[in-house]
C-alpha atoms as a PDB file:
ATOM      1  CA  UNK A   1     -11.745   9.612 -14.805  1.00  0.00           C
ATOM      2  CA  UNK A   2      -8.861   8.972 -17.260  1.00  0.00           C
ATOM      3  CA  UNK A   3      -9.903   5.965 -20.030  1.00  0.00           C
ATOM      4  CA  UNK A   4      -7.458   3.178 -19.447  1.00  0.00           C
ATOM      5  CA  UNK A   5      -8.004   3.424 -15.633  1.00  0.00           C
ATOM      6  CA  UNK A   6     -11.509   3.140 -16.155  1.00  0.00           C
ATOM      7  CA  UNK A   7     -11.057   0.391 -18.464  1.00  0.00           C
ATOM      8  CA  UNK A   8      -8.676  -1.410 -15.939  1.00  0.00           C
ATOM      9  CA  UNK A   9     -11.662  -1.753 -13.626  1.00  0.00           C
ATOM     10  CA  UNK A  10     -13.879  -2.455 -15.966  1.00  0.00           C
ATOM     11  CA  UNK A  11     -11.962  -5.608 -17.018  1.00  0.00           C
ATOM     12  CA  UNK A  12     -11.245  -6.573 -13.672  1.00  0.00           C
ATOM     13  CA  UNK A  13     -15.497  -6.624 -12.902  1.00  0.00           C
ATOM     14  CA  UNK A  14     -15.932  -8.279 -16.458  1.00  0.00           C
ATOM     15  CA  UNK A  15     -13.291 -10.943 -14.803  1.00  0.00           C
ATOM     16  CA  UNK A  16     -15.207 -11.464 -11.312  1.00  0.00           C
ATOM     17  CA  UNK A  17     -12.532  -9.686  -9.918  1.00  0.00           C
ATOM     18  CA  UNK A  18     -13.894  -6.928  -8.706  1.00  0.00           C
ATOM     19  CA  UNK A  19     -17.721  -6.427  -7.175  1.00  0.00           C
ATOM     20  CA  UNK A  20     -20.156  -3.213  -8.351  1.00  0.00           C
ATOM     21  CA  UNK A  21     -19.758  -2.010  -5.167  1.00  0.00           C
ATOM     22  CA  UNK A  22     -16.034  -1.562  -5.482  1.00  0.00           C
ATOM     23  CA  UNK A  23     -16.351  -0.385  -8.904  1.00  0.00           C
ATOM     24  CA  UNK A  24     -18.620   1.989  -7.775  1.00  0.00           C
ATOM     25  CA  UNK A  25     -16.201   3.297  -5.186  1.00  0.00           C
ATOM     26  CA  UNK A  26     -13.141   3.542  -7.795  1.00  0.00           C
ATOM     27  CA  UNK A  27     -15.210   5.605 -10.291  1.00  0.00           C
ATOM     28  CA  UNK A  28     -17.519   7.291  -8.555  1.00  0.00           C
ATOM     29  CA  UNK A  29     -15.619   9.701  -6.850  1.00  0.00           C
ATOM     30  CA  UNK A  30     -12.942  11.247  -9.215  1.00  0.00           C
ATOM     31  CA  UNK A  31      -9.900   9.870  -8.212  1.00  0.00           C
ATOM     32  CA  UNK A  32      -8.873   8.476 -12.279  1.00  0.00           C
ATOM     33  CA  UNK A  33      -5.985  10.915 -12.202  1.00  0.00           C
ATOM     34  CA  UNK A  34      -4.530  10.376  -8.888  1.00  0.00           C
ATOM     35  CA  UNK A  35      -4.376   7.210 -10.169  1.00  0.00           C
ATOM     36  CA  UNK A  36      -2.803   7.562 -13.305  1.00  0.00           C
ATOM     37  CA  UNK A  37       0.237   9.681 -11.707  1.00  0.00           C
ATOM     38  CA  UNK A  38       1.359   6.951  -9.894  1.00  0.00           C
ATOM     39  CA  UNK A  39       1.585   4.338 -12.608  1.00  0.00           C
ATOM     40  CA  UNK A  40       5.122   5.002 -13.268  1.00  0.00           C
ATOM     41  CA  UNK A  41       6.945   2.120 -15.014  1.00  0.00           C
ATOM     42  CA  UNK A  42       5.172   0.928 -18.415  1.00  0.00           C
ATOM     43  CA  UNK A  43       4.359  -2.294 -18.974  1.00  0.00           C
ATOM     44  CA  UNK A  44       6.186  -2.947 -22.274  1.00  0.00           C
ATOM     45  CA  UNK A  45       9.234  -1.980 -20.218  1.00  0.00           C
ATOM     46  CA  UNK A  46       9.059  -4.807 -18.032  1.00  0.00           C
ATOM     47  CA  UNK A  47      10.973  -7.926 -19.349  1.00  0.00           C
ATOM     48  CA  UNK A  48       9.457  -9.619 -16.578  1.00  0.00           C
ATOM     49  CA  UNK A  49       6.852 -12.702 -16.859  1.00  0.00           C
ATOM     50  CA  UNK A  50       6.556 -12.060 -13.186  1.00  0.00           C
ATOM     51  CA  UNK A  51       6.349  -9.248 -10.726  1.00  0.00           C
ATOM     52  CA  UNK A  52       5.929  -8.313  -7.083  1.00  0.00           C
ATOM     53  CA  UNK A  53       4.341  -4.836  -6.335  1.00  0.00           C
ATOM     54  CA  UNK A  54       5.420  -3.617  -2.987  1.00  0.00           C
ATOM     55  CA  UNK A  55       2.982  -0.331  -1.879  1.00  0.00           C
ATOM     56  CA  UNK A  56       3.475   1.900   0.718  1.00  0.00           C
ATOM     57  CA  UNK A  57       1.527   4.885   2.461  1.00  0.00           C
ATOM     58  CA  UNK A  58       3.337   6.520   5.345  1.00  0.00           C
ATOM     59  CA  UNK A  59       1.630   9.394   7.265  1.00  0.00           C
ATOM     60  CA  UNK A  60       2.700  13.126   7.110  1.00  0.00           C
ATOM     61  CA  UNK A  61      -0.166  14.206   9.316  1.00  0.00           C
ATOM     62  CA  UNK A  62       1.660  16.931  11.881  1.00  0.00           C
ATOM     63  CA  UNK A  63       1.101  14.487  14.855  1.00  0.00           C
ATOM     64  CA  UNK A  64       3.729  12.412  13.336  1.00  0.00           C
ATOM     65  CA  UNK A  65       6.077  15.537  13.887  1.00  0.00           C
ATOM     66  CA  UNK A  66       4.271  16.083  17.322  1.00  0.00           C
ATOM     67  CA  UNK A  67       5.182  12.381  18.476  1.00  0.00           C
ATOM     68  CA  UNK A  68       8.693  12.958  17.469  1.00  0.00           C
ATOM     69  CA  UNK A  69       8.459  10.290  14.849  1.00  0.00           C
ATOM     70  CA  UNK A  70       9.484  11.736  11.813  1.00  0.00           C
ATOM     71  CA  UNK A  71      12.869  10.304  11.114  1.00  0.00           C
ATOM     72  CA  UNK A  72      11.594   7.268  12.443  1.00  0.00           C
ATOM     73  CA  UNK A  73       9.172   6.524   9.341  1.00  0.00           C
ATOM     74  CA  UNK A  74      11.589   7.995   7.117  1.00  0.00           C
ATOM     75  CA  UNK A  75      14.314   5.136   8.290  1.00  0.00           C
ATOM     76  CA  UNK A  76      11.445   2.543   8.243  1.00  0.00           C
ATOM     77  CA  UNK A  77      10.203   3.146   4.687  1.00  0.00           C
ATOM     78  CA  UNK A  78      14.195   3.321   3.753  1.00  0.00           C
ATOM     79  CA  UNK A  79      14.510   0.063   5.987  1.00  0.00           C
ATOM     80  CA  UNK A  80      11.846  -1.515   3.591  1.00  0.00           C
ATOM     81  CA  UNK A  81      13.686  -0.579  -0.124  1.00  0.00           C
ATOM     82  CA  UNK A  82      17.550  -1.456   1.077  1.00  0.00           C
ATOM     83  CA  UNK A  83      15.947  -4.727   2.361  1.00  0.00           C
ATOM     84  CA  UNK A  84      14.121  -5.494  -1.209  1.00  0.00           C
ATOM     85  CA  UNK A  85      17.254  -3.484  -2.770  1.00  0.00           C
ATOM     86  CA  UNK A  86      19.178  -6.678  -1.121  1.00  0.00           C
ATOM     87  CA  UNK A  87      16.890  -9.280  -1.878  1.00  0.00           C
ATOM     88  CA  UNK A  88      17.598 -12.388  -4.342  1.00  0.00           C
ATOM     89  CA  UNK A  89      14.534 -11.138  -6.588  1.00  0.00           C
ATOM     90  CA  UNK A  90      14.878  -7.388  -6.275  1.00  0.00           C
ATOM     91  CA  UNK A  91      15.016  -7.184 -10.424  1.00  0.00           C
ATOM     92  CA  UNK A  92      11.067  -8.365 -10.251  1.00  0.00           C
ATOM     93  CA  UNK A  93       9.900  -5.607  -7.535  1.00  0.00           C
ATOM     94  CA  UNK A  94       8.457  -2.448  -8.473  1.00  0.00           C
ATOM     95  CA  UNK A  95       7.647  -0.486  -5.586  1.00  0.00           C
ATOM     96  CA  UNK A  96       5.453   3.227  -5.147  1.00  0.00           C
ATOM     97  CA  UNK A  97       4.882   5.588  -2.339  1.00  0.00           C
ATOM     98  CA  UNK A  98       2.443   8.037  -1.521  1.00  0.00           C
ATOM     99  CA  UNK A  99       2.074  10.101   1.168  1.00  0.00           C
ATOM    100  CA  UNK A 100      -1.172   9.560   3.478  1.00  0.00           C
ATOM    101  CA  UNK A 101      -1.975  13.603   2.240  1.00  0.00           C
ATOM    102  CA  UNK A 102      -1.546  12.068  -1.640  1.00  0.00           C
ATOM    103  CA  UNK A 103       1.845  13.373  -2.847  1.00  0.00           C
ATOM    104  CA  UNK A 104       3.727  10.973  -4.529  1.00  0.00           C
ATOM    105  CA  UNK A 105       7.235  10.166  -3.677  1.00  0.00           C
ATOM    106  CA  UNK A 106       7.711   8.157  -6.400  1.00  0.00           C
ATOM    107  CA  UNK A 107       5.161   6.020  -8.863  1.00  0.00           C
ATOM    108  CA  UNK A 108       5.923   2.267  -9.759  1.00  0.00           C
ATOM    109  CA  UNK A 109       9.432   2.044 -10.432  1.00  0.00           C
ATOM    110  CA  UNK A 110      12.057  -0.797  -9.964  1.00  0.00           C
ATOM    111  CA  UNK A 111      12.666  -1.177  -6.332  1.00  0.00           C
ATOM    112  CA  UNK A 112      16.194  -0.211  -7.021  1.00  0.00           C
ATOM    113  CA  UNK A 113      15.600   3.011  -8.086  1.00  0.00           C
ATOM    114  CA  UNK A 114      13.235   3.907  -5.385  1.00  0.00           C
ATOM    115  CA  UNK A 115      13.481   7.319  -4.110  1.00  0.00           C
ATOM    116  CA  UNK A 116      14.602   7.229  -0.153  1.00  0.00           C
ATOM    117  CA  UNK A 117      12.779   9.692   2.498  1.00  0.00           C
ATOM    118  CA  UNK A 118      14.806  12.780   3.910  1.00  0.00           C
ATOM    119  CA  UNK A 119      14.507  16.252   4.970  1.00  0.00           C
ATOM    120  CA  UNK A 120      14.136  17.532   1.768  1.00  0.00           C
ATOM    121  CA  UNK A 121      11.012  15.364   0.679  1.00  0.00           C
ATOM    122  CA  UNK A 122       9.074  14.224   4.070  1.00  0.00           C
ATOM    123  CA  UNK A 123       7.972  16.636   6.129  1.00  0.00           C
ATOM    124  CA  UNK A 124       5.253  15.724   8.422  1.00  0.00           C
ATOM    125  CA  UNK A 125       2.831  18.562   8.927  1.00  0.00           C
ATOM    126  CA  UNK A 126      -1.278  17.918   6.972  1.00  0.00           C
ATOM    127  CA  UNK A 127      -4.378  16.140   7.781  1.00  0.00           C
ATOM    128  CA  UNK A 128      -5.260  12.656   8.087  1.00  0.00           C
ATOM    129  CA  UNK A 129      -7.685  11.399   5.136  1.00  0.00           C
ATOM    130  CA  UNK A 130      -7.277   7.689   5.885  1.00  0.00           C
ATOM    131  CA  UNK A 131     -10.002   6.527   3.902  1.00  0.00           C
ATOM    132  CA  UNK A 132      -9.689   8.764   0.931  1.00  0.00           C
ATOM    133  CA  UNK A 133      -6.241   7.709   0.422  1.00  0.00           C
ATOM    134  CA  UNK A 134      -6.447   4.155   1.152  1.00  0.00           C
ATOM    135  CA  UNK A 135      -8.982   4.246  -1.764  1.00  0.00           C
ATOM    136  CA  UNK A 136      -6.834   5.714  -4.110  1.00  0.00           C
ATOM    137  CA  UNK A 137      -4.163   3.815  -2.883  1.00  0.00           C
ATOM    138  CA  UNK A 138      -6.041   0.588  -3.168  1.00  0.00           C
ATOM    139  CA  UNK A 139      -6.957   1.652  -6.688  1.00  0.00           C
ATOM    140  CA  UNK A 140      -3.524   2.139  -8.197  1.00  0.00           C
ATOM    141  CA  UNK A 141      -2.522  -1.225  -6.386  1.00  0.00           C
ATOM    142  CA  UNK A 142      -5.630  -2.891  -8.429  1.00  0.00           C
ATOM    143  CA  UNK A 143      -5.108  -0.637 -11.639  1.00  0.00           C
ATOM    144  CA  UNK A 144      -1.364  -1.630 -11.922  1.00  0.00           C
ATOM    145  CA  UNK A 145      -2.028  -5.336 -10.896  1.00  0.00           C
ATOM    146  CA  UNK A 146      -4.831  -5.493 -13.763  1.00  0.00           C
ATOM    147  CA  UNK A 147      -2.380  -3.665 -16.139  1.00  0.00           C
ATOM    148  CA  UNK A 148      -0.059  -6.627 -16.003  1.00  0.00           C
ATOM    149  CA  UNK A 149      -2.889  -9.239 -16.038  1.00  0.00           C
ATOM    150  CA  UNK A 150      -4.338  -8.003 -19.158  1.00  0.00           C
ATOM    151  CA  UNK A 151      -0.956  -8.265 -20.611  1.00  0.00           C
ATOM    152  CA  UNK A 152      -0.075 -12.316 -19.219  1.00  0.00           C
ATOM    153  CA  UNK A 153       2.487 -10.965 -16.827  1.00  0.00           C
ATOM    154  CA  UNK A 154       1.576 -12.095 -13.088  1.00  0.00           C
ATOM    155  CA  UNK A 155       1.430  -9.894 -10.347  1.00  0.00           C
ATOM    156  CA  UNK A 156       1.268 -10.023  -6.511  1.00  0.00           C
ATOM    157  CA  UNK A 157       1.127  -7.308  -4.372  1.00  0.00           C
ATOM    158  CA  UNK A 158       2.377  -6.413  -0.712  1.00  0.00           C
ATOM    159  CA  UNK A 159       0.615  -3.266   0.058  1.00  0.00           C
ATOM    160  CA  UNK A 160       1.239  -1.269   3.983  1.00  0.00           C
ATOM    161  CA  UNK A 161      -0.464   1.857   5.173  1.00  0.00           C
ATOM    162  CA  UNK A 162       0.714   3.779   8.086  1.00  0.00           C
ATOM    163  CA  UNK A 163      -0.868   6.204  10.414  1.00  0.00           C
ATOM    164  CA  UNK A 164      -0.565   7.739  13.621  1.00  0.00           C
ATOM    165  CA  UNK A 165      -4.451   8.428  13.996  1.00  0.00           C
ATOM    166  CA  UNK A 166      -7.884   7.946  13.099  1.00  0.00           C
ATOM    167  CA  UNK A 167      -9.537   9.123   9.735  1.00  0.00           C
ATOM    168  CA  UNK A 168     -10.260  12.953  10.093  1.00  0.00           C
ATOM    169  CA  UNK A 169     -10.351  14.191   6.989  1.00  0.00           C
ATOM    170  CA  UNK A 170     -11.977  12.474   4.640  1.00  0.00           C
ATOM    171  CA  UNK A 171     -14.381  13.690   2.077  1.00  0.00           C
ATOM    172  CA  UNK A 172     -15.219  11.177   0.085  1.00  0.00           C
ATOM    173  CA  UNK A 173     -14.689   7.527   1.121  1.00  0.00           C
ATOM    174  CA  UNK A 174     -15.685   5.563   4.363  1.00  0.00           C
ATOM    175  CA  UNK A 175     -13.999   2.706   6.049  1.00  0.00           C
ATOM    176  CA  UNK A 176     -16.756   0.703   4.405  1.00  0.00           C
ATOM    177  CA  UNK A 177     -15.974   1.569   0.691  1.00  0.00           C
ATOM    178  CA  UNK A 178     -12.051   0.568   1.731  1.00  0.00           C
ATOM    179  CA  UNK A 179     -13.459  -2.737   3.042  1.00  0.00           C
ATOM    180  CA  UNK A 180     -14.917  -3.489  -0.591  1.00  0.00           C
ATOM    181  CA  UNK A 181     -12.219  -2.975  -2.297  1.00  0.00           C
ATOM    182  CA  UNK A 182     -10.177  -4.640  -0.054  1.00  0.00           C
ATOM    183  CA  UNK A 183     -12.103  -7.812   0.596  1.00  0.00           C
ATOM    184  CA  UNK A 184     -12.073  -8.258  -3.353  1.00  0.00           C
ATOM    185  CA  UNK A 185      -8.551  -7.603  -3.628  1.00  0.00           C
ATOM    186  CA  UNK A 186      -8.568 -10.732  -0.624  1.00  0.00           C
ATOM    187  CA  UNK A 187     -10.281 -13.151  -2.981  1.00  0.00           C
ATOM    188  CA  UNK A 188      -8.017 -13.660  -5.684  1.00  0.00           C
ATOM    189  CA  UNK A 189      -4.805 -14.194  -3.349  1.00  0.00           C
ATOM    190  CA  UNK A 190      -2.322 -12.502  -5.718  1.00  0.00           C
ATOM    191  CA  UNK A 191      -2.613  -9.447  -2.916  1.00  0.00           C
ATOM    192  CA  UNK A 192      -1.052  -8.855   1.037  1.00  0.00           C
ATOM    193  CA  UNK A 193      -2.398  -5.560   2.506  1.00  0.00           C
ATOM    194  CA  UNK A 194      -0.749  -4.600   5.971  1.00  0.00           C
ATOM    195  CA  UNK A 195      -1.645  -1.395   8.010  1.00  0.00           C
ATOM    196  CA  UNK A 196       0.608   0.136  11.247  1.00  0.00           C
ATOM    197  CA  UNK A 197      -1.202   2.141  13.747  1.00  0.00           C
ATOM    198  CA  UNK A 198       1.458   4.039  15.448  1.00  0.00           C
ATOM    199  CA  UNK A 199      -0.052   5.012  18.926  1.00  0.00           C
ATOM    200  CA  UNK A 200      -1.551   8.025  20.020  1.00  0.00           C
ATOM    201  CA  UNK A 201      -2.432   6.911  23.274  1.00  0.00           C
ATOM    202  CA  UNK A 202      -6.340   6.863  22.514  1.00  0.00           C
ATOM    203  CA  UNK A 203      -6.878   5.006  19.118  1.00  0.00           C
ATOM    204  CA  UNK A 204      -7.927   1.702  18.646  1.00  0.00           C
ATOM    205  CA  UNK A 205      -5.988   0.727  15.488  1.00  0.00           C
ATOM    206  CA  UNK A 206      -7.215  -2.864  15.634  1.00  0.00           C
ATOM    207  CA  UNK A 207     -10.736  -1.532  15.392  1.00  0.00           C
ATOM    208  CA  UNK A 208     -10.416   0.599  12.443  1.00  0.00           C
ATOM    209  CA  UNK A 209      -8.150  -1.300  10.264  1.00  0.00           C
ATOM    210  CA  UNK A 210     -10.408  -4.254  10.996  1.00  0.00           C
ATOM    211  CA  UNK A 211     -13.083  -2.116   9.835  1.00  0.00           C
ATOM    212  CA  UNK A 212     -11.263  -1.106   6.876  1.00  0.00           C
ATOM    213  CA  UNK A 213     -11.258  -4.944   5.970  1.00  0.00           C
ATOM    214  CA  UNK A 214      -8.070  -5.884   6.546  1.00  0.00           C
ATOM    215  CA  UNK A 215      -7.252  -8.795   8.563  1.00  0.00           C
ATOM    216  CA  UNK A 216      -5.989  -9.275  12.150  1.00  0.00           C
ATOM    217  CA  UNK A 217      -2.519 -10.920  10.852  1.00  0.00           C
ATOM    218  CA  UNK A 218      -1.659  -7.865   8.688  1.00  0.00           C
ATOM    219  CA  UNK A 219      -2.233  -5.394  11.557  1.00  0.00           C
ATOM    220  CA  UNK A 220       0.427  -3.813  13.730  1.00  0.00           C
ATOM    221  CA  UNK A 221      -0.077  -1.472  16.430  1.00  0.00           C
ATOM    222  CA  UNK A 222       3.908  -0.625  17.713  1.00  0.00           C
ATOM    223  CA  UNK A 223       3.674   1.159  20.769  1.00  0.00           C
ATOM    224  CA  UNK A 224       4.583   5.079  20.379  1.00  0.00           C
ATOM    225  CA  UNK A 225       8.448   4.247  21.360  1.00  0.00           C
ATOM    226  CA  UNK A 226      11.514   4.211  18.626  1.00  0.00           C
ATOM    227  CA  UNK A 227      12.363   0.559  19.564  1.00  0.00           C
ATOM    228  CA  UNK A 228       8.917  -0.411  18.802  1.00  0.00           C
ATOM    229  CA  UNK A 229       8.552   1.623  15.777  1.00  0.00           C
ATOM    230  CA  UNK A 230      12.136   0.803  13.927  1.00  0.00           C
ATOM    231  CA  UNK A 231      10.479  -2.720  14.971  1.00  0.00           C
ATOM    232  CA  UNK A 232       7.142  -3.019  13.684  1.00  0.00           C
ATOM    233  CA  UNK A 233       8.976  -1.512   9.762  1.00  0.00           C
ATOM    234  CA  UNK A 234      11.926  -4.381  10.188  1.00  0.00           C
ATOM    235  CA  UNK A 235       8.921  -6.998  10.802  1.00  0.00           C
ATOM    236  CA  UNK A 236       6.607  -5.665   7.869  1.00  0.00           C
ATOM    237  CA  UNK A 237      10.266  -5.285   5.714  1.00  0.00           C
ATOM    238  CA  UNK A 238      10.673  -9.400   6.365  1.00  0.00           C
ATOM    239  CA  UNK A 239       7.400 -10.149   5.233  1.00  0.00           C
ATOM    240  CA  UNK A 240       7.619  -8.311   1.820  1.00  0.00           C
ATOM    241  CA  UNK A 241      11.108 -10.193   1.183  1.00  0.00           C
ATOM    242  CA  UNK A 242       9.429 -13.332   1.984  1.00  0.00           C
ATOM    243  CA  UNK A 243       6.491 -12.609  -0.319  1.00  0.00           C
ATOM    244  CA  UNK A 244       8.765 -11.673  -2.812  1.00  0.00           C
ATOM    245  CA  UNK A 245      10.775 -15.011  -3.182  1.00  0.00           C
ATOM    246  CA  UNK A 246       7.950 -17.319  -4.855  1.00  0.00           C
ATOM    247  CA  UNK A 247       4.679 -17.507  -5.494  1.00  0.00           C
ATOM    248  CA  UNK A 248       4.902 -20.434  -3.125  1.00  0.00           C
ATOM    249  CA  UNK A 249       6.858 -18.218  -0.336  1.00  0.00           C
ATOM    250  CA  UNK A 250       3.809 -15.490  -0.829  1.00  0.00           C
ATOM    251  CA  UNK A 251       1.204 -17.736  -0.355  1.00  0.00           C
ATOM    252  CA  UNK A 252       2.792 -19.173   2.742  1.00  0.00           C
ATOM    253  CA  UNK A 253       3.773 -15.386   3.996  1.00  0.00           C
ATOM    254  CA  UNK A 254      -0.414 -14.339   3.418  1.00  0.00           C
ATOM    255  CA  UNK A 255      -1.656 -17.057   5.023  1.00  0.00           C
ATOM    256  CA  UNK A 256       0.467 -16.734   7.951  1.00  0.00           C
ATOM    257  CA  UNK A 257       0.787 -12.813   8.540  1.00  0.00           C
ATOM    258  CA  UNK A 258       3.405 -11.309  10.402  1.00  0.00           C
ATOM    259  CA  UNK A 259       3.479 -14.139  12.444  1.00  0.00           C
ATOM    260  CA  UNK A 260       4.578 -16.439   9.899  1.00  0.00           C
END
């Protein structure tokens, strides 16, 4: 596992952020250089005493393609970045986002310069590693945040993974090692992390997100229908404006979920 990462982590337990059994979960299975390829931005190259990191995962299993969806979470994820683009405090958001199969679209990067989903860089068609992912997902969130801690710049996050179904491929985490981390990501309130199950007609989404740790507010389950869809990324694109604005307007926004 690359150094800094490691010593990220290791700072973050040494501050009570973080539990053993999350640490555990970040370094035990070698996921330091996933990690580091999504860092993007440098710190020193922030002139910001402030920052909001907005996180997203969409799915490119094939049933995305199956259901017909694929332009559909390519105009929601674009839906999210022109609404940040367009926000009062776009020049303090850095956003990243992975695929739900790993590759990066882009790492941490001023929202504004976000690369936008098309043809030519999202097409739906691998597995569905949920829980692998959302570790190393989780860990770049927590990697990055603790990057700007160390260096008295404060961070919140706004984090949303998508999928279609139910973990299938995972080969090294469980929905309980994405609990941990997320439950101690939960305690220091500088972090929002929203999932979307898009439906399959058979999965309960509820169930497994709420398994993953994350809480009933931050879950959406759209039904598998492009109104529903377009609707569930323009609700989830309001929230991360929202969080963006303050530290009071996060606060307000975590508490209340999407139904704030």
């Amino acid at each position: 596992m690359s150094q800094n990462i490691n010593e990220l982590f290791k700072n973050a337990q040494e501050e009570g952020l973080l539990s053993a059994n999350t640490v555990n979960a970040l370094t035990v299975i070698d996921i330091g250089n996933e990690i580091q390829n999504a860092m993007g931005i440098e710190i020193d190259d922030v002139e910001h005493s402030e920052v909001v990191l907005v996180t997203m995962m969409p799915d490119d299993s094939g049933s995305i393609r199956f259901s017909g969806n694929t332009q559909l979470v390519r105009d929601g994820h674009n839906m999210v970045i022109d609404a940040l683009v367009g926000s009062k405090q776009k020049d303090n958001i850095l956003a990243h986002t992975k695929y739900l199969n790993g590759y990066i679209l882009y790492p941490y990067t001023p929202v504004d310069q976000a690369v936008r989903m098309d043809s030519s860089n999202y097409n739906p068609n691998q597995g569905t590693p949920l829980y692998d992912q959302s570790v190393v997902l989780l860990g770049t969130v927590l990697a990055k945040y603790q990057g700007f801690s160390n260096n008295g710049v404060v961070a919140r996050t706004v984090t949303l993974i998508i999928t279609d179904g139910a973990d299938e491929h995972s080969m090294r985490a469980d929905a309980k090692m994405v609990r941990s981390i997320v439950e101690d990501m939960y305690r220091t309130e500088d972090h929002i992390i929203a999932a979307m199950g898009i439906d399959d007609g058979y999965t309960n989404f509820q169930e497994i997100f709420k398994e993953m740790g994350i809480r009933d507010e931050w879950i959406l389950t759209p039904g598998n229908t492009e109104v529903e869809i377009r609707k569930a990324f323009q609700v989830f694109s309001q929230s991360a404006v929202r969080a963006s604005q303050s530290a009071a307007s996060f606060s307000q926004t975590a508490m209340g979920g999407f139904g704030n």
